[in-house]
C-alpha atoms as a PDB file:
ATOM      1  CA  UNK A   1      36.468   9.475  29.604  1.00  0.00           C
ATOM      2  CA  UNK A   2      34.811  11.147  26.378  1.00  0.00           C
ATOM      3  CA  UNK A   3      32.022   9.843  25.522  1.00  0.00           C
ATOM      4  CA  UNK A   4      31.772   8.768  21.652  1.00  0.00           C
ATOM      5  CA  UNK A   5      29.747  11.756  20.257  1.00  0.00           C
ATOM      6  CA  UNK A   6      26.966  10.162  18.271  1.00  0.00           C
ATOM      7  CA  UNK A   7      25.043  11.228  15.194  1.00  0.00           C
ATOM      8  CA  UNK A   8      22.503  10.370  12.496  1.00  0.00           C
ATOM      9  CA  UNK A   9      20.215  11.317   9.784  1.00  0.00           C
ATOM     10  CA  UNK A  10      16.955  10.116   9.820  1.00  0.00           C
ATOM     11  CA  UNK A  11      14.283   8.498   7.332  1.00  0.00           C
ATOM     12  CA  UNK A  12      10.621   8.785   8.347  1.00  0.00           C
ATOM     13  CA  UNK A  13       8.248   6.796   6.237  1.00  0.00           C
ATOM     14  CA  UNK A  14       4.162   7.370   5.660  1.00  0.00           C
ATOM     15  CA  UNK A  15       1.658   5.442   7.925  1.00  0.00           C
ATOM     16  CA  UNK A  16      -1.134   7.655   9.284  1.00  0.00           C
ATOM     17  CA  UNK A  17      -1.554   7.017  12.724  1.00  0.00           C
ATOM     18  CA  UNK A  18       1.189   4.426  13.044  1.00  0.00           C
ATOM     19  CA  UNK A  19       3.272   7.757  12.667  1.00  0.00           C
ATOM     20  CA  UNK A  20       2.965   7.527  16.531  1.00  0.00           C
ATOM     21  CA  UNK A  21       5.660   4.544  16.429  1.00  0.00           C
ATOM     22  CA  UNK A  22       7.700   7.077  15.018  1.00  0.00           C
ATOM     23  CA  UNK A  23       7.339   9.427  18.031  1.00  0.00           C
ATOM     24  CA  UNK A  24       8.604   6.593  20.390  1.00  0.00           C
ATOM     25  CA  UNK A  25      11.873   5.674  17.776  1.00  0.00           C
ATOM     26  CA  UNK A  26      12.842   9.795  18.791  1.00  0.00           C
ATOM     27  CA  UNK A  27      12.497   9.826  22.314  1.00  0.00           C
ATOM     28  CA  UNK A  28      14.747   6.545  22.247  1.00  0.00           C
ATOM     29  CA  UNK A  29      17.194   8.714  20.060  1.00  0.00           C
ATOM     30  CA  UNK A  30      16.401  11.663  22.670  1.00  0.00           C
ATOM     31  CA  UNK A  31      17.320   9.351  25.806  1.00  0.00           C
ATOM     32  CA  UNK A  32      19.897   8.289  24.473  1.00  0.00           C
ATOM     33  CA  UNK A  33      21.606  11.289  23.143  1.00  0.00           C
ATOM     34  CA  UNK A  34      21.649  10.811  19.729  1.00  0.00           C
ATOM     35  CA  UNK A  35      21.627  13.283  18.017  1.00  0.00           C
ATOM     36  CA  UNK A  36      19.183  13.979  14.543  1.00  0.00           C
ATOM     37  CA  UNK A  37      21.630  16.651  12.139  1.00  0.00           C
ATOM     38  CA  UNK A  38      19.001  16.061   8.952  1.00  0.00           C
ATOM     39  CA  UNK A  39      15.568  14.198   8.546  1.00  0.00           C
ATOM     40  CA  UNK A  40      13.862  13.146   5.123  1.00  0.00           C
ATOM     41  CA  UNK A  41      10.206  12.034   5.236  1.00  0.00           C
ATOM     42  CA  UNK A  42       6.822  11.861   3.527  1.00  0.00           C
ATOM     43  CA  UNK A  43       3.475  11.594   4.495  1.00  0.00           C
ATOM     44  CA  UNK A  44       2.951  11.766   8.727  1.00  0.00           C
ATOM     45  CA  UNK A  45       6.859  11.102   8.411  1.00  0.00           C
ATOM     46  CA  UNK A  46       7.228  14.902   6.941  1.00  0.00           C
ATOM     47  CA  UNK A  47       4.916  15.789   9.780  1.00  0.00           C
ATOM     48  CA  UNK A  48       6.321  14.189  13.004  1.00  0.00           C
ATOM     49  CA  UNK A  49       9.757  15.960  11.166  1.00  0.00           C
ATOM     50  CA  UNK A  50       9.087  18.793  10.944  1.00  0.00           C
ATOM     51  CA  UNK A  51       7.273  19.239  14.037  1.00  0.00           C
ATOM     52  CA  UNK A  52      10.651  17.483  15.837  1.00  0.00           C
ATOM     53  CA  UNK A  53      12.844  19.836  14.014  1.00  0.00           C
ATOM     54  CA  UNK A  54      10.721  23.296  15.171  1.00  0.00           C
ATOM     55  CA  UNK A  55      11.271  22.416  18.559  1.00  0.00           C
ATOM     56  CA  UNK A  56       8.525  20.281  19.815  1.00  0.00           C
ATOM     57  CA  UNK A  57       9.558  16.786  22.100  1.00  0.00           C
ATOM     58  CA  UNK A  58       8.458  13.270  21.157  1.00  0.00           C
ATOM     59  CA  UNK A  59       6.259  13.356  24.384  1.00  0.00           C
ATOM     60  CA  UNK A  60       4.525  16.575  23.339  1.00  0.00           C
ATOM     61  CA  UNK A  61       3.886  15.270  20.470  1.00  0.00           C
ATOM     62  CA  UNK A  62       2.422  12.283  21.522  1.00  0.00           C
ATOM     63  CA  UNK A  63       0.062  14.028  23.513  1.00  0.00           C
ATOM     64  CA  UNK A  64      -0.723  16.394  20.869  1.00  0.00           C
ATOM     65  CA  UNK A  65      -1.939  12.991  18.650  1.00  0.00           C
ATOM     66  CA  UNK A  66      -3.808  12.004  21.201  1.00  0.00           C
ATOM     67  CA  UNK A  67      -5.806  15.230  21.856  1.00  0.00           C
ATOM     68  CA  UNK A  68      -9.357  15.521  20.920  1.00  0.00           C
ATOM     69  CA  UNK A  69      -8.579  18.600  18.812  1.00  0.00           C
ATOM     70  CA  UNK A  70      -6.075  17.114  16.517  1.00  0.00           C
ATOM     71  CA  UNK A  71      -9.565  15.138  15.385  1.00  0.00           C
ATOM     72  CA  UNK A  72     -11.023  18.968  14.473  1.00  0.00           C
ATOM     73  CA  UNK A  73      -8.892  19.278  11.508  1.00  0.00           C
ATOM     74  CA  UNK A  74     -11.112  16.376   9.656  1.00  0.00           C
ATOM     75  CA  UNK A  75     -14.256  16.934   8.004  1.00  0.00           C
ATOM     76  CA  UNK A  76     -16.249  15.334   5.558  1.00  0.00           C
ATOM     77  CA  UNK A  77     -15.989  16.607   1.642  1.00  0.00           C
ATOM     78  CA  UNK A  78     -19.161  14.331   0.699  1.00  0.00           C
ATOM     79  CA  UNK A  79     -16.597  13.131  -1.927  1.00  0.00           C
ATOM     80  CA  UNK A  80     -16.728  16.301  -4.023  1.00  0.00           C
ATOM     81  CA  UNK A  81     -12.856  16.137  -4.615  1.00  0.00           C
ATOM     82  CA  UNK A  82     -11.802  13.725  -1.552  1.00  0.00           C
ATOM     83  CA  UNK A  83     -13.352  12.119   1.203  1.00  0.00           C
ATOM     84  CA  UNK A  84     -12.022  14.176   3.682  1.00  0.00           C
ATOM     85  CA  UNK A  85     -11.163  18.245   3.937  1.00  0.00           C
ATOM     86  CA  UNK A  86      -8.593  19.353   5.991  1.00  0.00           C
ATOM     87  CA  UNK A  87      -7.814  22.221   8.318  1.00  0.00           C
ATOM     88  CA  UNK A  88      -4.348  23.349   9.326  1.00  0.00           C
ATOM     89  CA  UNK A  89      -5.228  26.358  11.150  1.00  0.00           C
ATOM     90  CA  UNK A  90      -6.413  24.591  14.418  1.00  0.00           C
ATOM     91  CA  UNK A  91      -4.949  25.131  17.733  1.00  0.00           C
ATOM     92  CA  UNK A  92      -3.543  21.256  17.552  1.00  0.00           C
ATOM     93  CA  UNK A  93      -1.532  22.059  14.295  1.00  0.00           C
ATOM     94  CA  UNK A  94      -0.369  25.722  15.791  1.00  0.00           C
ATOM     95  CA  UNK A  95       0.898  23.390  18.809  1.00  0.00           C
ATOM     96  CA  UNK A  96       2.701  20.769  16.749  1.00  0.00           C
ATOM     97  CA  UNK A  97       4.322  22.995  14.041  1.00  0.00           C
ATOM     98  CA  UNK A  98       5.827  25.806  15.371  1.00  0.00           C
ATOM     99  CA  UNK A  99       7.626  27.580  12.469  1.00  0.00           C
ATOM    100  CA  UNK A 100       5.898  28.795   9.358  1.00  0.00           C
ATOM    101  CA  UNK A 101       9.102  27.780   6.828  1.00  0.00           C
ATOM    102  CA  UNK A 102      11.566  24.817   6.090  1.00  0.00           C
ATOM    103  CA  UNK A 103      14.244  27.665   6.612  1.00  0.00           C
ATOM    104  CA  UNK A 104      13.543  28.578  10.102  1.00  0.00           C
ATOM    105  CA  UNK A 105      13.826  24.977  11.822  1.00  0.00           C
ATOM    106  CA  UNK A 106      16.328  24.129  14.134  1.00  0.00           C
ATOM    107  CA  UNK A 107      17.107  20.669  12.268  1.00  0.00           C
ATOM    108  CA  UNK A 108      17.251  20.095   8.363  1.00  0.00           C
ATOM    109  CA  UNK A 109      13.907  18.388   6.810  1.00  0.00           C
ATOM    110  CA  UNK A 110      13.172  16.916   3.078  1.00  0.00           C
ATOM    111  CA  UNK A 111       9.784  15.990   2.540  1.00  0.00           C
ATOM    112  CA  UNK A 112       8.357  14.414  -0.863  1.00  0.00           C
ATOM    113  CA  UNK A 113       5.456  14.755  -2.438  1.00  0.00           C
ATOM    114  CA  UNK A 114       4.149  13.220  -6.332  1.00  0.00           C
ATOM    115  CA  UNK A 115       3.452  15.911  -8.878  1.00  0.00           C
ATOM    116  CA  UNK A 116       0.431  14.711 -10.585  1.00  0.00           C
ATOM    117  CA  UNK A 117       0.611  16.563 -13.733  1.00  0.00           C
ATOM    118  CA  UNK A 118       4.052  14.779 -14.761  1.00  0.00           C
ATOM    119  CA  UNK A 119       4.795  11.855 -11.884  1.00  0.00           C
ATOM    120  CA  UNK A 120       8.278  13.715 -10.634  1.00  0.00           C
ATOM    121  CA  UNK A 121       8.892  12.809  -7.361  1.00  0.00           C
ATOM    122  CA  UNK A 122      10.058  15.792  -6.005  1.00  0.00           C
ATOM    123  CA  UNK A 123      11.797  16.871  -2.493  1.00  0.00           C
ATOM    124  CA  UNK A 124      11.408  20.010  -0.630  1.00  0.00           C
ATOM    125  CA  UNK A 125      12.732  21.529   2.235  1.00  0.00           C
ATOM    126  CA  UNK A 126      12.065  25.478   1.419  1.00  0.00           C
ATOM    127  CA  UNK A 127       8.611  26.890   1.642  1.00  0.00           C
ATOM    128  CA  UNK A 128       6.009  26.656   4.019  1.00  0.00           C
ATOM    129  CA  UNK A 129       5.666  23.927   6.405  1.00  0.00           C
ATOM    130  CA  UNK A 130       1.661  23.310   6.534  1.00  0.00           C
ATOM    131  CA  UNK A 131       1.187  23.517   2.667  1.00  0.00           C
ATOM    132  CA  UNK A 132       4.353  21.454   1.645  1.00  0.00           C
ATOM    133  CA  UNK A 133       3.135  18.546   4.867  1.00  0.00           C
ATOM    134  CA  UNK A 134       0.133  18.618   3.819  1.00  0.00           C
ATOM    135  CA  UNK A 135       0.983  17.843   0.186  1.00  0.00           C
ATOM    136  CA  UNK A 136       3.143  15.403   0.923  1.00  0.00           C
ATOM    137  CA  UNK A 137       0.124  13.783   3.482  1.00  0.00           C
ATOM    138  CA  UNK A 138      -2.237  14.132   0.753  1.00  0.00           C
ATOM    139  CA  UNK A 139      -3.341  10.281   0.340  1.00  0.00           C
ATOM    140  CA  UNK A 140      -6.032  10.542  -2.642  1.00  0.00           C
ATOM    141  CA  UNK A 141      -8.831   9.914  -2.519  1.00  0.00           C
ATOM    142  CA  UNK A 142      -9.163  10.278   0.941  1.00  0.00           C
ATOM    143  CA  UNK A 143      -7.464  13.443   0.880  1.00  0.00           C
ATOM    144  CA  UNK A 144      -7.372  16.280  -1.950  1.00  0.00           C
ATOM    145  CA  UNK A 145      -4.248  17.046  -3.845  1.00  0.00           C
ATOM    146  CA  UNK A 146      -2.750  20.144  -2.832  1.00  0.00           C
ATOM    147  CA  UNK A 147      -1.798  22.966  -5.322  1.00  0.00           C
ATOM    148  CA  UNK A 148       1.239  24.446  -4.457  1.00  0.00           C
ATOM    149  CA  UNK A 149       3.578  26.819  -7.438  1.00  0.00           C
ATOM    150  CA  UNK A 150       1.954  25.575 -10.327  1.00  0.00           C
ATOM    151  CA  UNK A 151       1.949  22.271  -9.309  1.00  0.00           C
ATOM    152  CA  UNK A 152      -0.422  19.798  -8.196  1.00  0.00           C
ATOM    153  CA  UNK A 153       0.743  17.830  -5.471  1.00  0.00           C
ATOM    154  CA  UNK A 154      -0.122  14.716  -3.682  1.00  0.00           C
ATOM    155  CA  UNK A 155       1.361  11.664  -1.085  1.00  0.00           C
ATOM    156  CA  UNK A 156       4.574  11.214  -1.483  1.00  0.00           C
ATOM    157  CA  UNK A 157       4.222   7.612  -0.320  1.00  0.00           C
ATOM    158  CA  UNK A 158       3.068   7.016  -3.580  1.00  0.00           C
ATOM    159  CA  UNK A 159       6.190   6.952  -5.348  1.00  0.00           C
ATOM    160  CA  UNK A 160       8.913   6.429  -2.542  1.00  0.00           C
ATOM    161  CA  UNK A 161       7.483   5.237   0.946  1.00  0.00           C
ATOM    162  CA  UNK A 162      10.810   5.658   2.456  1.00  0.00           C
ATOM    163  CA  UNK A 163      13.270   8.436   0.724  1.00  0.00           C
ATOM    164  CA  UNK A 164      16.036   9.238   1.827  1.00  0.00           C
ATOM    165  CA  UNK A 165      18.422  10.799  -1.210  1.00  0.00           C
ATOM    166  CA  UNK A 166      18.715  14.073   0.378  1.00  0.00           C
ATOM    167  CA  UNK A 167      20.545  12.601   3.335  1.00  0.00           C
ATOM    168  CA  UNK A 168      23.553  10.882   1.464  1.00  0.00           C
ATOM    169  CA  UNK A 169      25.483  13.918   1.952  1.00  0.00           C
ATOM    170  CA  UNK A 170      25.671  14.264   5.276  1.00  0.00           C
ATOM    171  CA  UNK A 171      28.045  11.548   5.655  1.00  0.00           C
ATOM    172  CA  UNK A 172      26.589  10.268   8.939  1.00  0.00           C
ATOM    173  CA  UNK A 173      24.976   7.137   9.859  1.00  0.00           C
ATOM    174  CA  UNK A 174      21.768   6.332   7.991  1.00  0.00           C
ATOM    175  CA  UNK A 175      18.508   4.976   9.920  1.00  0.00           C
ATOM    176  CA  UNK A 176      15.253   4.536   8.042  1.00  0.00           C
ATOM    177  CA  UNK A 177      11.947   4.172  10.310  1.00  0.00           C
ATOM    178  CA  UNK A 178       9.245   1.818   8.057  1.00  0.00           C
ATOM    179  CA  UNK A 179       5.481   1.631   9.018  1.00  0.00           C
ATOM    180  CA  UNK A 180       4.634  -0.381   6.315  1.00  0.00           C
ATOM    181  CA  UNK A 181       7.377  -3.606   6.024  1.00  0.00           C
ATOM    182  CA  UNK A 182       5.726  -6.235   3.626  1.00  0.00           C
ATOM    183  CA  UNK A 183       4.531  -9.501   5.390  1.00  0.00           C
ATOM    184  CA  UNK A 184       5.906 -12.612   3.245  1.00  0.00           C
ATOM    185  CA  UNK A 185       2.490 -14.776   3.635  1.00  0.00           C
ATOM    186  CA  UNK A 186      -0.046 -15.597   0.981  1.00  0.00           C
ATOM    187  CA  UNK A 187      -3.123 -13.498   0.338  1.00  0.00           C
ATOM    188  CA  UNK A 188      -6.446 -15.093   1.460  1.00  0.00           C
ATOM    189  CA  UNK A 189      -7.997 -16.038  -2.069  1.00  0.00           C
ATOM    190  CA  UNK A 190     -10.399 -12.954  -2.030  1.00  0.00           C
ATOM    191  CA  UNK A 191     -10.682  -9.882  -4.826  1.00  0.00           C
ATOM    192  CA  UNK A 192     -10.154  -7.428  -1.769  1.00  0.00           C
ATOM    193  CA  UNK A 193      -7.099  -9.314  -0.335  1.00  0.00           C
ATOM    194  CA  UNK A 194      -5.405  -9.573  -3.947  1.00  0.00           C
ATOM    195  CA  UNK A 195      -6.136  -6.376  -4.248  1.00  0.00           C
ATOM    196  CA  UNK A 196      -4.472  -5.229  -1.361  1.00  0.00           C
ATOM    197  CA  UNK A 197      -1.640  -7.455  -1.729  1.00  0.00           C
ATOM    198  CA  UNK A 198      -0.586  -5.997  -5.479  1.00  0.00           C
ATOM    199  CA  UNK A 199      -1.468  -1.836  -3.754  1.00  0.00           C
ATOM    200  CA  UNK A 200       0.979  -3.037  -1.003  1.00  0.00           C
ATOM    201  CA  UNK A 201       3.733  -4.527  -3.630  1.00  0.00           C
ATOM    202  CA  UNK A 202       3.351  -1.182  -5.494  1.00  0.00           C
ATOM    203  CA  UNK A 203       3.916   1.400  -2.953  1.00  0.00           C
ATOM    204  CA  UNK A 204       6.426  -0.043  -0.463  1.00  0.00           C
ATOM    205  CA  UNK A 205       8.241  -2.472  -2.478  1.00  0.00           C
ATOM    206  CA  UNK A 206      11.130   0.432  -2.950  1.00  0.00           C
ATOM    207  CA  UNK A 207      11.599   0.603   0.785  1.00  0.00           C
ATOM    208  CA  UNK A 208      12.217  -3.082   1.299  1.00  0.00           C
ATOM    209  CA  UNK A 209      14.317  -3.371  -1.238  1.00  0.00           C
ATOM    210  CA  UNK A 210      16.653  -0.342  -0.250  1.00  0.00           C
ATOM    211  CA  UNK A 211      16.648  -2.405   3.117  1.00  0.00           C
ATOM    212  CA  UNK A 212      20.598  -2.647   2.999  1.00  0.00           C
ATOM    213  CA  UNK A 213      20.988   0.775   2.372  1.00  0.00           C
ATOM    214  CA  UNK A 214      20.758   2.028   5.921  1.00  0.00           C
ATOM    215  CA  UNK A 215      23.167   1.667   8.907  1.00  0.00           C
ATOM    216  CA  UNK A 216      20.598   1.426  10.910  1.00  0.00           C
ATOM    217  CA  UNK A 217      16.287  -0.197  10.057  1.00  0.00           C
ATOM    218  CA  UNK A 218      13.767  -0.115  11.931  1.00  0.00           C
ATOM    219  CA  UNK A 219      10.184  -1.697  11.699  1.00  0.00           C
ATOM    220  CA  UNK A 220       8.063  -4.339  13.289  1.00  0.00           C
ATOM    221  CA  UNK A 221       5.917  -6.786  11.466  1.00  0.00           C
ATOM    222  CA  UNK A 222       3.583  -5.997  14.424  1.00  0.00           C
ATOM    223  CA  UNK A 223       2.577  -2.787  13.277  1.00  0.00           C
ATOM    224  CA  UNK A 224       0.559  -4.297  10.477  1.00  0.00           C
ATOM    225  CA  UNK A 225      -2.377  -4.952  12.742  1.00  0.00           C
ATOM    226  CA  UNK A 226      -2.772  -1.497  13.825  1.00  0.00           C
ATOM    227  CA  UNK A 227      -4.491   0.706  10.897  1.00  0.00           C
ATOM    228  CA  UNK A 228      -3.510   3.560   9.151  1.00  0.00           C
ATOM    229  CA  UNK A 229      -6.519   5.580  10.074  1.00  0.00           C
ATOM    230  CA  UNK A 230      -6.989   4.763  13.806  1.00  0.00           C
ATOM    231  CA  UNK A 231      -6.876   7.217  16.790  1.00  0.00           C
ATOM    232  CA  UNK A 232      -6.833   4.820  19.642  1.00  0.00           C
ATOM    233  CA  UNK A 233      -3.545   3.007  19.907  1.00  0.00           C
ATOM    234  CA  UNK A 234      -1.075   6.020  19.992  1.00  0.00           C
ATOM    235  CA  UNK A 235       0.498   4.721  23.367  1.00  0.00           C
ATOM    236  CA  UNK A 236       1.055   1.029  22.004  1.00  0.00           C
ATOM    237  CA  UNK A 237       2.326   2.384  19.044  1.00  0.00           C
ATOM    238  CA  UNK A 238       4.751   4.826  20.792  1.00  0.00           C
ATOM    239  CA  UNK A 239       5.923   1.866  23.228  1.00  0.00           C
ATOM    240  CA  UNK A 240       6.220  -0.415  20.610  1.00  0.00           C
ATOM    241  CA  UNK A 241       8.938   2.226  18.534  1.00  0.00           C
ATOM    242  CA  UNK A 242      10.726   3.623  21.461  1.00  0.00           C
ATOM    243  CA  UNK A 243      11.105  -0.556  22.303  1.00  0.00           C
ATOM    244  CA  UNK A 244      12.241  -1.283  18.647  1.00  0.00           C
ATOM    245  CA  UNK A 245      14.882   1.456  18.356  1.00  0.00           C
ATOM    246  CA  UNK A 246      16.411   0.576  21.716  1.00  0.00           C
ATOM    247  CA  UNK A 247      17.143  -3.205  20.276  1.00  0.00           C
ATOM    248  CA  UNK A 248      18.317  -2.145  16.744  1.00  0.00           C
ATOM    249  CA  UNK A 249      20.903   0.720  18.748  1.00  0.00           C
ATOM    250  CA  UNK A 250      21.689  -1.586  21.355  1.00  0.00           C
ATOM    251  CA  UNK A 251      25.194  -2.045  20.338  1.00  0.00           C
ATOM    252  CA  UNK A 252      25.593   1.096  19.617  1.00  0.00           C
ATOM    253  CA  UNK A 253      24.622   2.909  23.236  1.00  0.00           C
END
């Protein structure tokens, strides 16, 4: 018997070190043999992308997150134009991205970042991999924008937490991966809550809303209690996506 040959494109959404849940949705998609002909993502979703599509496994990855090196690429800016400065030329980054251009991966990948100067949302998926990730990663004021052919670019999170326009012409089954689904309870009555509550609304209001577009969604109200900018929980967070994606593609496989 032949076995249904099964494929997707894939939508990777921003969420710092949640991005690890992503890593556990691929090696379900891995196990199972489905296969990934396109990805769009922003943020650590361009990231964990383009690292997939240059050849590196979920599990490598996953142990690359959770190296002590990966933490080398951060170090203070003593707020002089971000919070943070970051290095791309450290052995954890030469282990995760393997290619030096969008052109030479083995899989297609769109990432997004904002252009500052006008607001365009824009996609790319020609250039170089570090500059255009890192752009699209660049979540000010912690990090600085980037300045890439005359433009100044920053998170693409900002704008569109979960794109995924590139992908509509594939013609294949669409699955979006969220970090960052909207919890439906009232804020405590605090300035910081509120506060939190409207930045929330703002930025990832698109993505649940475009909830219908996909074939296939994928998120856990769980992941809320595990922050953005935390290195310890990369296993529960991998555990926790490869789990998810094996319910949602249950009927599927």
């Amino acid at each position: 018997m032949v076995r249904e040959k099964r494929e997707i494109v894939l939508a990777l959404s921003g969420g710092g070190a949640r991005g690890a849940y992503h890593i556990g949705v691929l090696q379900y998609l891995d196990d199972s043999d489905i296969k990934v002909k396109a990805i769009c993502g922003t943020s650590i979703g361009s990231i964990i992308a383009a690292s997939y599509a240059s050849g590196v496994s979920p599990k490598e990855q996953l142990e690359i997150f959770k190296s002590k090196d990966l933490k080398k690429m951060f170090s203070l800016a003593w707020f002089r134009e971000s919070i943070f400065n970051v290095d791309t030329n450290t052995p954890s980054i030469d282990a995760l991205i393997r290619k030096k251009n969008f052109e030479d991966l083995d899989i297609p990948v769109y990432v997004t970042a904002l252009d500052l100067q006008n607001g365009d949302e824009l996609y790319f998926n020609s250039g170089d991999i570090r500059t255009l990730c890192t752009a699209s990663s660049a979540l000010v004021p912690v990090f600085k924008p980037v300045s890439y052919d005359g433009k100044l670019l920053v998170d693409g999170g900002f704008e569109n937490h979960l794109p995924y326009e590139p992908l509509k012409k594939y013609n294949l089954p669409l699955v979006g991966v969220n970090l960052h689904p909207l919890l439906k309870k009232k804020s405590r009555p605090r300035l910081m809550s509120y506060l939190k509550k409207v930045m929330a609304i703002r930025m990832f209001k698109t993505a649940d809303r475009q909830k219908n577009d996909y074939d296939y969604y994928i998120e856990s109200e769980k992941i809320n209690k595990y922050s953005i900018f935390s290195f310890k929980k990369f296993d529960e967070l991998y555990e926790m996506g490869y789990e998810d994606a094996k319910k949602v593609f249950s009927a599927w496989v």
